[in-house]
PDB file of N, CA and C in Angstrom:
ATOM      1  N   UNK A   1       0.819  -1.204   0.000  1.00  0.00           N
ATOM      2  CA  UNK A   1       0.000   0.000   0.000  1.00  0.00           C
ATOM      3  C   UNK A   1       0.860   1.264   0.000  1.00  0.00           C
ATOM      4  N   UNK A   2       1.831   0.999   0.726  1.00  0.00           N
ATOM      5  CA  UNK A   2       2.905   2.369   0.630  1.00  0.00           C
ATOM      6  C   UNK A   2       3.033   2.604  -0.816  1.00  0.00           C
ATOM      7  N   UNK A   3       3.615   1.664  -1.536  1.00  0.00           N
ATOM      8  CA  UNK A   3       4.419   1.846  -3.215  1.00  0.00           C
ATOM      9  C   UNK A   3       2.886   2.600  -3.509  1.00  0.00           C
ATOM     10  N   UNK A   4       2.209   2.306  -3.380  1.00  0.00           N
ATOM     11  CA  UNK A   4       0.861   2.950  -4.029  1.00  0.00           C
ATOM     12  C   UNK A   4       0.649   4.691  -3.854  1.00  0.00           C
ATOM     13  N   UNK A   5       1.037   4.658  -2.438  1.00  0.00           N
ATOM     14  CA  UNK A   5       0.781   6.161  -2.591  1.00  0.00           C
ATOM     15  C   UNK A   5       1.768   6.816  -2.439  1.00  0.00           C
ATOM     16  N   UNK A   6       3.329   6.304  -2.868  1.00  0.00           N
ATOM     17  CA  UNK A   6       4.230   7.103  -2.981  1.00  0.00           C
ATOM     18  C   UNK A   6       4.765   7.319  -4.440  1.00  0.00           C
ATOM     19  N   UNK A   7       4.039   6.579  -4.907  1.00  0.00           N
ATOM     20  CA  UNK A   7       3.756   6.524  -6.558  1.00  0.00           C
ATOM     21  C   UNK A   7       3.061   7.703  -7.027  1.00  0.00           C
ATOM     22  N   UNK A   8       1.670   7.214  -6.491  1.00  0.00           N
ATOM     23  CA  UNK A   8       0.545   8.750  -6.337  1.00  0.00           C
ATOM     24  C   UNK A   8       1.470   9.961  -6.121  1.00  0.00           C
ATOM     25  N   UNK A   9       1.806  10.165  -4.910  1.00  0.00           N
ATOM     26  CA  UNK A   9       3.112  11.400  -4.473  1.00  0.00           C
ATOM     27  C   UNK A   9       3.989  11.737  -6.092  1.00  0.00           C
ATOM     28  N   UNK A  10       4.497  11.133  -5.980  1.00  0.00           N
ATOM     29  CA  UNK A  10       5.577  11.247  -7.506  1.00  0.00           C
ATOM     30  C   UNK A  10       4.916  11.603  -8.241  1.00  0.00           C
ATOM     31  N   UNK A  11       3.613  11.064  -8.756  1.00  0.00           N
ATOM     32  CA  UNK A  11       3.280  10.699  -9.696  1.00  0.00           C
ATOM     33  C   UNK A  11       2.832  12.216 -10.093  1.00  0.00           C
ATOM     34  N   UNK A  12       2.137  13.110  -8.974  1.00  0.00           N
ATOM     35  CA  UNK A  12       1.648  14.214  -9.021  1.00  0.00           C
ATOM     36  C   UNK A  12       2.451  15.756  -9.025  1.00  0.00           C
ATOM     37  N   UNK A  13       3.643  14.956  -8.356  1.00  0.00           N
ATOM     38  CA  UNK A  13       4.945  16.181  -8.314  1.00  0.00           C
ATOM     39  C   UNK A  13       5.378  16.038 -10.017  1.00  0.00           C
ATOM     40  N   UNK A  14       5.500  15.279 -10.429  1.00  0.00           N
ATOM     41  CA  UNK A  14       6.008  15.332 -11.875  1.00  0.00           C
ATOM     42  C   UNK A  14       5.077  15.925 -12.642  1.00  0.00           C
ATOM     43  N   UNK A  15       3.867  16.025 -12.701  1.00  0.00           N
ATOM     44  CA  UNK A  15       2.532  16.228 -13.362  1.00  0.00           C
ATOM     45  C   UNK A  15       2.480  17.706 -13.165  1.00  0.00           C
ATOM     46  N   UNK A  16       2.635  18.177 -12.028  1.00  0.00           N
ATOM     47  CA  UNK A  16       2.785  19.518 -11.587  1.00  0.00           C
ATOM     48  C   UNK A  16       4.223  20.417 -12.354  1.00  0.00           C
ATOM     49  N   UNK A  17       4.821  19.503 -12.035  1.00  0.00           N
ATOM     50  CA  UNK A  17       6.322  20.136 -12.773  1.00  0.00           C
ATOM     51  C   UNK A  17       6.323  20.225 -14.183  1.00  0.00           C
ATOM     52  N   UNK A  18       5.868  18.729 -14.816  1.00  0.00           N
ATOM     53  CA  UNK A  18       5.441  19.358 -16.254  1.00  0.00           C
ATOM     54  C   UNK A  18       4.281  20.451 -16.528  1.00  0.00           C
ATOM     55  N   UNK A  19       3.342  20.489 -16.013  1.00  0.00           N
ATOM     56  CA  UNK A  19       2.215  21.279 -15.908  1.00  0.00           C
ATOM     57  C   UNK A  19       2.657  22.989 -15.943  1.00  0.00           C
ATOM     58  N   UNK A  20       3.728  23.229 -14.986  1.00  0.00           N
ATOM     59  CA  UNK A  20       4.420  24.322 -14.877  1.00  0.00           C
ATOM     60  C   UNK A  20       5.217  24.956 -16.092  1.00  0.00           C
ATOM     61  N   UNK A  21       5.927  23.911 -16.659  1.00  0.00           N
ATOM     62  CA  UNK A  21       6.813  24.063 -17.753  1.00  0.00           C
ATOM     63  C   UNK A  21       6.481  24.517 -18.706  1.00  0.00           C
ATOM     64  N   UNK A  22       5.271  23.304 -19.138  1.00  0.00           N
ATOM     65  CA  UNK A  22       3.914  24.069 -20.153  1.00  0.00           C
ATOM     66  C   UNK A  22       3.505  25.492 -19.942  1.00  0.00           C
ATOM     67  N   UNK A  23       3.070  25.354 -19.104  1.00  0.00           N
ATOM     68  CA  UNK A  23       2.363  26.857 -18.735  1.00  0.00           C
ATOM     69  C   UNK A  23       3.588  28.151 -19.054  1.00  0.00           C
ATOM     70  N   UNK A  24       5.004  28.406 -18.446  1.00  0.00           N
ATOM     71  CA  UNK A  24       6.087  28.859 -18.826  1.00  0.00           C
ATOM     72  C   UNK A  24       6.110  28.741 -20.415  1.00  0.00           C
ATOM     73  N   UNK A  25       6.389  27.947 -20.817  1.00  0.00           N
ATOM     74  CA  UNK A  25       6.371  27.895 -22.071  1.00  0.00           C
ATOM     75  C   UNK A  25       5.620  28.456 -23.175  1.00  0.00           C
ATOM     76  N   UNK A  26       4.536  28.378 -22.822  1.00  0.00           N
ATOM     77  CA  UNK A  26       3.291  29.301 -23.322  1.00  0.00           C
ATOM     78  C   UNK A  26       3.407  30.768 -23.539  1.00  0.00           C
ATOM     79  N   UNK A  27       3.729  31.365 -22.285  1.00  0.00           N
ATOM     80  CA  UNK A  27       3.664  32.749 -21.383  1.00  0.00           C
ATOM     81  C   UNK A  27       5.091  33.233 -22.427  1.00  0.00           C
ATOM     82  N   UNK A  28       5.788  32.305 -22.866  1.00  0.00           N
ATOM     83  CA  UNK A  28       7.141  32.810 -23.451  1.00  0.00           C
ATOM     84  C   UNK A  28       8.575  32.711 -22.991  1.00  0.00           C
ATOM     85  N   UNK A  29       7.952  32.436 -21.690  1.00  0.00           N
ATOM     86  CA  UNK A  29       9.177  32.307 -20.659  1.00  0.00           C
ATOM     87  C   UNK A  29       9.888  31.154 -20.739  1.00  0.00           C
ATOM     88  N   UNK A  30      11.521  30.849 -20.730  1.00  0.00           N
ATOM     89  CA  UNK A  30      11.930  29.537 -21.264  1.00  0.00           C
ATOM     90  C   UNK A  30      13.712  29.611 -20.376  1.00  0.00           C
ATOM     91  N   UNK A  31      14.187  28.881 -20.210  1.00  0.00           N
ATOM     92  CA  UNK A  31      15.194  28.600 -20.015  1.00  0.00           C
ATOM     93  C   UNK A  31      16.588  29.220 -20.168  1.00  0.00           C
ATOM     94  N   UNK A  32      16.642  30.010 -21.345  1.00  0.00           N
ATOM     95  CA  UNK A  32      17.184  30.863 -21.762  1.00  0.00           C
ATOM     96  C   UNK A  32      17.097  32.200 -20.954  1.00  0.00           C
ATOM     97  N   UNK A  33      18.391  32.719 -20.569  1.00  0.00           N
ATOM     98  CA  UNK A  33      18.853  33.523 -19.877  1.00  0.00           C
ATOM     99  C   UNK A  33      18.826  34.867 -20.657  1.00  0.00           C
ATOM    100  N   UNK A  34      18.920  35.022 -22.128  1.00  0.00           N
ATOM    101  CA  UNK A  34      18.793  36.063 -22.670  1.00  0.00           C
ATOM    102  C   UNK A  34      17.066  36.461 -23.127  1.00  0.00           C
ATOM    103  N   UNK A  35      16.152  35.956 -22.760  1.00  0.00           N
ATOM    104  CA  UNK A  35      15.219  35.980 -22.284  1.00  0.00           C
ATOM    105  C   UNK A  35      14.643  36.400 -23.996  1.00  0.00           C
ATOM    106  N   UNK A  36      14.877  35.081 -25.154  1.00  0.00           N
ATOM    107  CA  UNK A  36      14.617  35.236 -26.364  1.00  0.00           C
ATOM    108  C   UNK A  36      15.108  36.176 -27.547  1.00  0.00           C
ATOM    109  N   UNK A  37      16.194  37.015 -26.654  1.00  0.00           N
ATOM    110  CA  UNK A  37      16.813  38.071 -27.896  1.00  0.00           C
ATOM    111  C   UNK A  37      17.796  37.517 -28.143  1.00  0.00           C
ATOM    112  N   UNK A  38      18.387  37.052 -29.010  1.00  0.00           N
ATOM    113  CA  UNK A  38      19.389  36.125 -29.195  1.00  0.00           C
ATOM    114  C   UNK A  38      20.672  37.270 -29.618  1.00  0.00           C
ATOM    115  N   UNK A  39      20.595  38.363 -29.815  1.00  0.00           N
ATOM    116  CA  UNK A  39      21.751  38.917 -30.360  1.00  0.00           C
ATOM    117  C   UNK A  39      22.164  39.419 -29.294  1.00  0.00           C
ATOM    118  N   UNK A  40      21.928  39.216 -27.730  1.00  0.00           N
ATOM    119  CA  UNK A  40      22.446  39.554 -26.386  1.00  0.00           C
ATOM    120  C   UNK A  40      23.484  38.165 -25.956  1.00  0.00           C
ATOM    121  N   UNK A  41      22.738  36.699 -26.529  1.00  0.00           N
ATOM    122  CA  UNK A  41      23.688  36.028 -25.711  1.00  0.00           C
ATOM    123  C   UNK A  41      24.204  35.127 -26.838  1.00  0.00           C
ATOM    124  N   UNK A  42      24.639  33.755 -26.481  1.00  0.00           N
ATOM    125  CA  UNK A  42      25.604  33.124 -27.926  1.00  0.00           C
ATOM    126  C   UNK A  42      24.974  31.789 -27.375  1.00  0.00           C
ATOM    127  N   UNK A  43      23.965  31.171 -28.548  1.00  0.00           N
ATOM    128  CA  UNK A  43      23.599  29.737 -28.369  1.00  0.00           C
ATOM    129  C   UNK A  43      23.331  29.306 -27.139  1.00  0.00           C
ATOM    130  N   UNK A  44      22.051  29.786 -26.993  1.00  0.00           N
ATOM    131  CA  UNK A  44      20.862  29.740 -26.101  1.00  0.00           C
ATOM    132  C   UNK A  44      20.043  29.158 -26.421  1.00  0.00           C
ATOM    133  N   UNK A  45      19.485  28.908 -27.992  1.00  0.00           N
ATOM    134  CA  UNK A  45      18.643  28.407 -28.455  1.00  0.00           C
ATOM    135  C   UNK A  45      19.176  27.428 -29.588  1.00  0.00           C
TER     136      UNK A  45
END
């Protein structure tokens, strides 16, 4: 019964984390430090 709901646990932290990413992603916001202007930084994208 534990593996079950520590699965659940995981299962929902990852779901959330992708969920987040998406959402970022959308909005424009991304990983990239030059925050999409590429002629500020060097292979970012």
């Amino acid at each position: 019964m534990a593996t079950w709901i520590i699965g659940g646990v995981l299962l929902m932290v990852v779901g959330t984390i992708l969920w987040k990413m998406i959402k970022d992603r959308r909005a424009g916001k991304g990983a990239c430090a030059c925050g999409g202007d590429c002629s500020r930084c060097k292979g970012c994208h």
